[in-house]
C-alpha atoms as a PDB file:
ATOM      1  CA  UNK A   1       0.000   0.000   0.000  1.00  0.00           C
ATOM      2  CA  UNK A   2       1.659   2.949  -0.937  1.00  0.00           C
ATOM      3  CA  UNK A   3      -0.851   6.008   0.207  1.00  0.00           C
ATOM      4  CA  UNK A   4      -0.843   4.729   3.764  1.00  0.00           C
ATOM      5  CA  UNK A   5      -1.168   8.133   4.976  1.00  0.00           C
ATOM      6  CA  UNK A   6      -4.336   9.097   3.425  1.00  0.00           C
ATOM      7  CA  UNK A   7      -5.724   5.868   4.439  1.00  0.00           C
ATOM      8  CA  UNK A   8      -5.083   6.434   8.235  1.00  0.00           C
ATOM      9  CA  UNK A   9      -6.149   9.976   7.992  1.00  0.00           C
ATOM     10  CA  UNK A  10      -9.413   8.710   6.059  1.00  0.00           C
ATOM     11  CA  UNK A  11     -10.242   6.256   8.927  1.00  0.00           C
ATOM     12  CA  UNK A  12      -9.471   8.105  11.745  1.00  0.00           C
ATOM     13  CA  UNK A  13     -11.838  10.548  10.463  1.00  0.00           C
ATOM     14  CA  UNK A  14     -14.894   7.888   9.813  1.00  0.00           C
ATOM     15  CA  UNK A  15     -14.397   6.128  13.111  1.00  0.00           C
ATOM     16  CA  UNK A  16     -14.301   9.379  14.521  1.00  0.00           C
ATOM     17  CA  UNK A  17     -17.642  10.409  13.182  1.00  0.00           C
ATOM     18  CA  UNK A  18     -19.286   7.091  13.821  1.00  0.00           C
ATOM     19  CA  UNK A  19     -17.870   7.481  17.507  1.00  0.00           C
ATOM     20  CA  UNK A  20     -18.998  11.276  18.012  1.00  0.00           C
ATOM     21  CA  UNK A  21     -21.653  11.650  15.728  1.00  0.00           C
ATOM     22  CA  UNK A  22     -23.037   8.326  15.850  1.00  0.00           C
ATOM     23  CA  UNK A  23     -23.008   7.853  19.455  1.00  0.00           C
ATOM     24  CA  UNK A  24     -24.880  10.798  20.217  1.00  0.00           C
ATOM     25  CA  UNK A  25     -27.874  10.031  17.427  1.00  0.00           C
ATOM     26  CA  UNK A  26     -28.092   6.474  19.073  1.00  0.00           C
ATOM     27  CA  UNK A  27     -28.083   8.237  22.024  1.00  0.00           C
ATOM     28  CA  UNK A  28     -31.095  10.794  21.680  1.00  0.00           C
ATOM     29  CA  UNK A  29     -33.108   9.121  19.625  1.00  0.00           C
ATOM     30  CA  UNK A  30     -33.127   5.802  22.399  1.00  0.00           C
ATOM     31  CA  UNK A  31     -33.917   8.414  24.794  1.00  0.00           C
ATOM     32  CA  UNK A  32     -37.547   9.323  26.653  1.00  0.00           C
ATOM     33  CA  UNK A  33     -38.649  12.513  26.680  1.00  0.00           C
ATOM     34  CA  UNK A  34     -38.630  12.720  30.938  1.00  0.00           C
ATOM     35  CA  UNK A  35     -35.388  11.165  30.457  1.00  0.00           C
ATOM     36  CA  UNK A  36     -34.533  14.086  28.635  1.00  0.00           C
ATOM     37  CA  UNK A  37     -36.232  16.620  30.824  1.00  0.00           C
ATOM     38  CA  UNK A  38     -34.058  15.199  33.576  1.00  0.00           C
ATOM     39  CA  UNK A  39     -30.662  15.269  32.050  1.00  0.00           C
ATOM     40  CA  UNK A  40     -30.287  17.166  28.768  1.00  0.00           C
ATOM     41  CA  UNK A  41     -32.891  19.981  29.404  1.00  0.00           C
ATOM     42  CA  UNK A  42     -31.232  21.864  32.590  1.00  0.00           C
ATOM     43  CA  UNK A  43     -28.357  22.431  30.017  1.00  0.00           C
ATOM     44  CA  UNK A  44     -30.877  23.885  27.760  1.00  0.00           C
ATOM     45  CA  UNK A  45     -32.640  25.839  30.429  1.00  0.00           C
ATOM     46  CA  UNK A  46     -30.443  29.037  30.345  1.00  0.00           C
ATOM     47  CA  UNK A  47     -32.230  29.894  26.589  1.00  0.00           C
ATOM     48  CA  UNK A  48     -35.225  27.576  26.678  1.00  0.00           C
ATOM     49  CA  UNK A  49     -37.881  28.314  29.308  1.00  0.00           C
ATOM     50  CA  UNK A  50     -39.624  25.076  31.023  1.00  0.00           C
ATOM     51  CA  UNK A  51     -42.799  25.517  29.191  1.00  0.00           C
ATOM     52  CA  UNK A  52     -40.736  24.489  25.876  1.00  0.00           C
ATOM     53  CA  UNK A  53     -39.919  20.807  27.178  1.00  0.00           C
ATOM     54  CA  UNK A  54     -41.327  19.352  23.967  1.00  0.00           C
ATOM     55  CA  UNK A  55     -40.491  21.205  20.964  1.00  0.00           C
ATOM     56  CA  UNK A  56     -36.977  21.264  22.486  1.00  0.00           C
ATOM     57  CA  UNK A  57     -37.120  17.243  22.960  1.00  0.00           C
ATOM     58  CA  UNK A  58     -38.476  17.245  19.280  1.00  0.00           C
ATOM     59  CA  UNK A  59     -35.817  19.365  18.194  1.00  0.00           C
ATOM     60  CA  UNK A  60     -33.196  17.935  19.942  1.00  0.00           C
ATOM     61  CA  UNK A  61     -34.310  14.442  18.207  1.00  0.00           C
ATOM     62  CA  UNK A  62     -34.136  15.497  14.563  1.00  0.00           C
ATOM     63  CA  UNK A  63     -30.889  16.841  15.475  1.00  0.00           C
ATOM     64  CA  UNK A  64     -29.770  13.797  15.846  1.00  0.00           C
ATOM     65  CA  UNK A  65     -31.794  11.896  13.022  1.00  0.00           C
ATOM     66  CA  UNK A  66     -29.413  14.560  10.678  1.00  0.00           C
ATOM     67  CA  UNK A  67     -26.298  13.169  12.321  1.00  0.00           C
ATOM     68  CA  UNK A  68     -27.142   9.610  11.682  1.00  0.00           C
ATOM     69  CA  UNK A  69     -28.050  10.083   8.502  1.00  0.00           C
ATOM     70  CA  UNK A  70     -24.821  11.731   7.935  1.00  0.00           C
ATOM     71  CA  UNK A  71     -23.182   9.554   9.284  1.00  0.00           C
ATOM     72  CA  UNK A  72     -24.005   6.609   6.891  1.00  0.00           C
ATOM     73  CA  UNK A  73     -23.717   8.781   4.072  1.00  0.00           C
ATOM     74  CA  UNK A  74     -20.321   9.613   5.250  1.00  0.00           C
ATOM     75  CA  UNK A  75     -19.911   5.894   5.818  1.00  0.00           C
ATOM     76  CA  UNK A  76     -20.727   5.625   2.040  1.00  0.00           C
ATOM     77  CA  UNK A  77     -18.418   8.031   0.957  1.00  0.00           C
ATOM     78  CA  UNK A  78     -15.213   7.169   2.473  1.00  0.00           C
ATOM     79  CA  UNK A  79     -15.413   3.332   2.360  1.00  0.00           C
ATOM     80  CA  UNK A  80     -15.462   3.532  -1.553  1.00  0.00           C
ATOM     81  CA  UNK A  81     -12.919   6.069  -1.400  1.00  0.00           C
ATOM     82  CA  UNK A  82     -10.056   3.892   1.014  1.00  0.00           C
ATOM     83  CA  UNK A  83     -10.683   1.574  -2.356  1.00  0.00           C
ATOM     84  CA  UNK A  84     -10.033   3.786  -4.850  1.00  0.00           C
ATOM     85  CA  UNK A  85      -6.429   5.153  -2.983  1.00  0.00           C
ATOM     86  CA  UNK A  86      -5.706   1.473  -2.084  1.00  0.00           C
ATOM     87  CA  UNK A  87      -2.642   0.409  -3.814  1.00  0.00           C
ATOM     88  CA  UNK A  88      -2.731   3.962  -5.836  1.00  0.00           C
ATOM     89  CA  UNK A  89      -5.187   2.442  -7.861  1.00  0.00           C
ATOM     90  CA  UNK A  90      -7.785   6.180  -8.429  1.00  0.00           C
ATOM     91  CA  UNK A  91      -6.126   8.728  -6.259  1.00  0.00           C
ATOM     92  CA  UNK A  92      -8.806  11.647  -8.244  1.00  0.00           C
ATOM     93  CA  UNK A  93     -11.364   9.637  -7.675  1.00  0.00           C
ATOM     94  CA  UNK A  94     -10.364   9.319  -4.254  1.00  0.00           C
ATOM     95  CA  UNK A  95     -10.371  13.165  -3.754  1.00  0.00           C
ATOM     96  CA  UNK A  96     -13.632  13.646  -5.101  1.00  0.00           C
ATOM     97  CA  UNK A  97     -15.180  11.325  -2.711  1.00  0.00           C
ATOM     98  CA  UNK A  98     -12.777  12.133  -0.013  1.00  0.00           C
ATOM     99  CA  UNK A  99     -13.981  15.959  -0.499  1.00  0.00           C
ATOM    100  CA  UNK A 100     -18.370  14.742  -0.553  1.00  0.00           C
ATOM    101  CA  UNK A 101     -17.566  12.700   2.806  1.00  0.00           C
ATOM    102  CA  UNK A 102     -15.882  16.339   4.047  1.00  0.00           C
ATOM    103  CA  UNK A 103     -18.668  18.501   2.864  1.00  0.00           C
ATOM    104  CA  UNK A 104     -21.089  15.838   3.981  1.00  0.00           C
ATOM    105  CA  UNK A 105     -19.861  16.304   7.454  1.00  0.00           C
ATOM    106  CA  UNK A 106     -19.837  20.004   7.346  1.00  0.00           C
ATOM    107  CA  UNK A 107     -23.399  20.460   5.962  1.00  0.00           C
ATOM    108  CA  UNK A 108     -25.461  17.482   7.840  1.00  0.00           C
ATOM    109  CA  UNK A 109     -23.464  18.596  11.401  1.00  0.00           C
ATOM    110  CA  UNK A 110     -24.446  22.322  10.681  1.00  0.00           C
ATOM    111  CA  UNK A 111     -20.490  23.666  10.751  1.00  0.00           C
ATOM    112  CA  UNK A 112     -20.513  22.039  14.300  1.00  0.00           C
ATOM    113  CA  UNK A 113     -17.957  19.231  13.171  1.00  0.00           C
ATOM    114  CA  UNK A 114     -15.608  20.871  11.130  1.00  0.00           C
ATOM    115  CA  UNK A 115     -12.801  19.163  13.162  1.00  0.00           C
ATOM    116  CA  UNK A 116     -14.161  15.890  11.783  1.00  0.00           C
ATOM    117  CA  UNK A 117     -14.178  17.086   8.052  1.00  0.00           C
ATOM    118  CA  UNK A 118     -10.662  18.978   8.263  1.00  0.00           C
ATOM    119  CA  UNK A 119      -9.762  15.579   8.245  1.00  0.00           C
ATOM    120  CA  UNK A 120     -11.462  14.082   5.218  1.00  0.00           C
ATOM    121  CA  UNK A 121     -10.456  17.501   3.747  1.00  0.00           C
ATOM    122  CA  UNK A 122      -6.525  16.713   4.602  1.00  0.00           C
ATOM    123  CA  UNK A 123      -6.885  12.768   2.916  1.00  0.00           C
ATOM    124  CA  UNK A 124      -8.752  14.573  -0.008  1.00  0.00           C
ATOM    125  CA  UNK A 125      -5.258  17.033  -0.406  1.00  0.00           C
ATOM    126  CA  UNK A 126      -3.075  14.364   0.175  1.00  0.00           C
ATOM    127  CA  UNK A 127      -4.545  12.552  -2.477  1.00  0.00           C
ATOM    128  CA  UNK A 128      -4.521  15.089  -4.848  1.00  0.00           C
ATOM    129  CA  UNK A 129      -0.934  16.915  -4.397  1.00  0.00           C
ATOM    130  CA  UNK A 130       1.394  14.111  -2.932  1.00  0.00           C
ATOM    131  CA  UNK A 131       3.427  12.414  -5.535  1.00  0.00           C
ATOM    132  CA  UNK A 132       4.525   8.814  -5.266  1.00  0.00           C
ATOM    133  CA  UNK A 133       7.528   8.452  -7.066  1.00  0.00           C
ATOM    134  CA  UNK A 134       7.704   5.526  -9.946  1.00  0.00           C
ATOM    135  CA  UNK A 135       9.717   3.204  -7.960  1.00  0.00           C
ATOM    136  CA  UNK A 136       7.790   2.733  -5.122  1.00  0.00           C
ATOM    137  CA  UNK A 137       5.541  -0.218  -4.697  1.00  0.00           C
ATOM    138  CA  UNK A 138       5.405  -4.217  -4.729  1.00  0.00           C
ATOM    139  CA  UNK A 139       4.931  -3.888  -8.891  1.00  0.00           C
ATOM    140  CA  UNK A 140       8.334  -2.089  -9.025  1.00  0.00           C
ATOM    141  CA  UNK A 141      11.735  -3.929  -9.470  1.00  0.00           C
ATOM    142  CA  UNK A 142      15.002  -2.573  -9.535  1.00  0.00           C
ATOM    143  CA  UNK A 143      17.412  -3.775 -12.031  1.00  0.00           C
ATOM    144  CA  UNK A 144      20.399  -1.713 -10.326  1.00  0.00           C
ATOM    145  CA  UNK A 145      21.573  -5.112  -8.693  1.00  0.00           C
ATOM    146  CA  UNK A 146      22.403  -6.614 -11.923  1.00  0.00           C
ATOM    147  CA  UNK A 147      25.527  -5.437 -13.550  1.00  0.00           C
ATOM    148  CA  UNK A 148      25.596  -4.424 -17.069  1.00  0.00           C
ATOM    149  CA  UNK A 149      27.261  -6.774 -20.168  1.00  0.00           C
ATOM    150  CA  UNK A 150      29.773  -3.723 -20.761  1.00  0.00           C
ATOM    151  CA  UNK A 151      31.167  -3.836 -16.753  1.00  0.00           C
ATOM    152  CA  UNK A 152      31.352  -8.012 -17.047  1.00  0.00           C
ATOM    153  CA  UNK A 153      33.944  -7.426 -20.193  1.00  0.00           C
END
């Protein structure tokens, strides 16, 4: 595997999101609305008076529908794209996808995980600019072992 770094960066980024993002859509959207009024909702109470319980619980809950659905699509995007850059096989086709996952991130999390898609955003440049040089790789041999017919003479 010769783009090893894009790869890493490219995971670390999805498990990320399925950690942060994931985890707190399973999270909400398992959860009861007087579970809700118990835990989550004093941190809300500074902007949201008490009589607003349920349209905060309800918006709360799509909230984190968006971030599961982002998360698969991100799933979606990246998976494909770890193909593409595997062995150097599509690196543009890499950043293209690489770049959707980053977007992906930045529009379904409302700009609130732009940590998560400066990732995807660094594998998608990596891609793009960093040059692997023509002798690198399994499918490259070197004939600089073998002497020449004009040094055996």
């Amino acid at each position: 595997m010769k783009r090893k770094w894009e790869v890493i960066i490219g995971l670390a980024g999805v498990i990320l999101c399925v950690i942060l993002l994931g985890g707190f859509s399973l999270t909400i959207t398992t959860m009861e609305e007087k579970t809700f009024a118990d835990t989550v909702f004093p941190i809300l109470q500074e902007d949201v008076s008490t009589n607003y319980l349920s349209e905060s619980f309800t918006a709360v809950k799509a909230l984190a529908v968006w971030f599961g659905v982002t998360v698969l699509i991100v799933l979606s995007l990246t998976l494909p794209a770890t193909v593409c850059i595997w062995k150097n096989r599509y690196p543009k086709w890499a950043v293209f996808l690489y770049l959707a996952a980053g977007l992906t991130t930045l529009i379904g999390t409302q700009f609130i995980a732009f940590p998560l898609a400066f990732l995807f955003f660094i594998a998608a440049s990596l891609c793009l600019f960093r040059k692997i040089k023509n002798g690198e790789g399994a499918d490259y041999v070197s004939i600089k072992s073998q002497k020449s017919n004009i040094a055996r003479v």
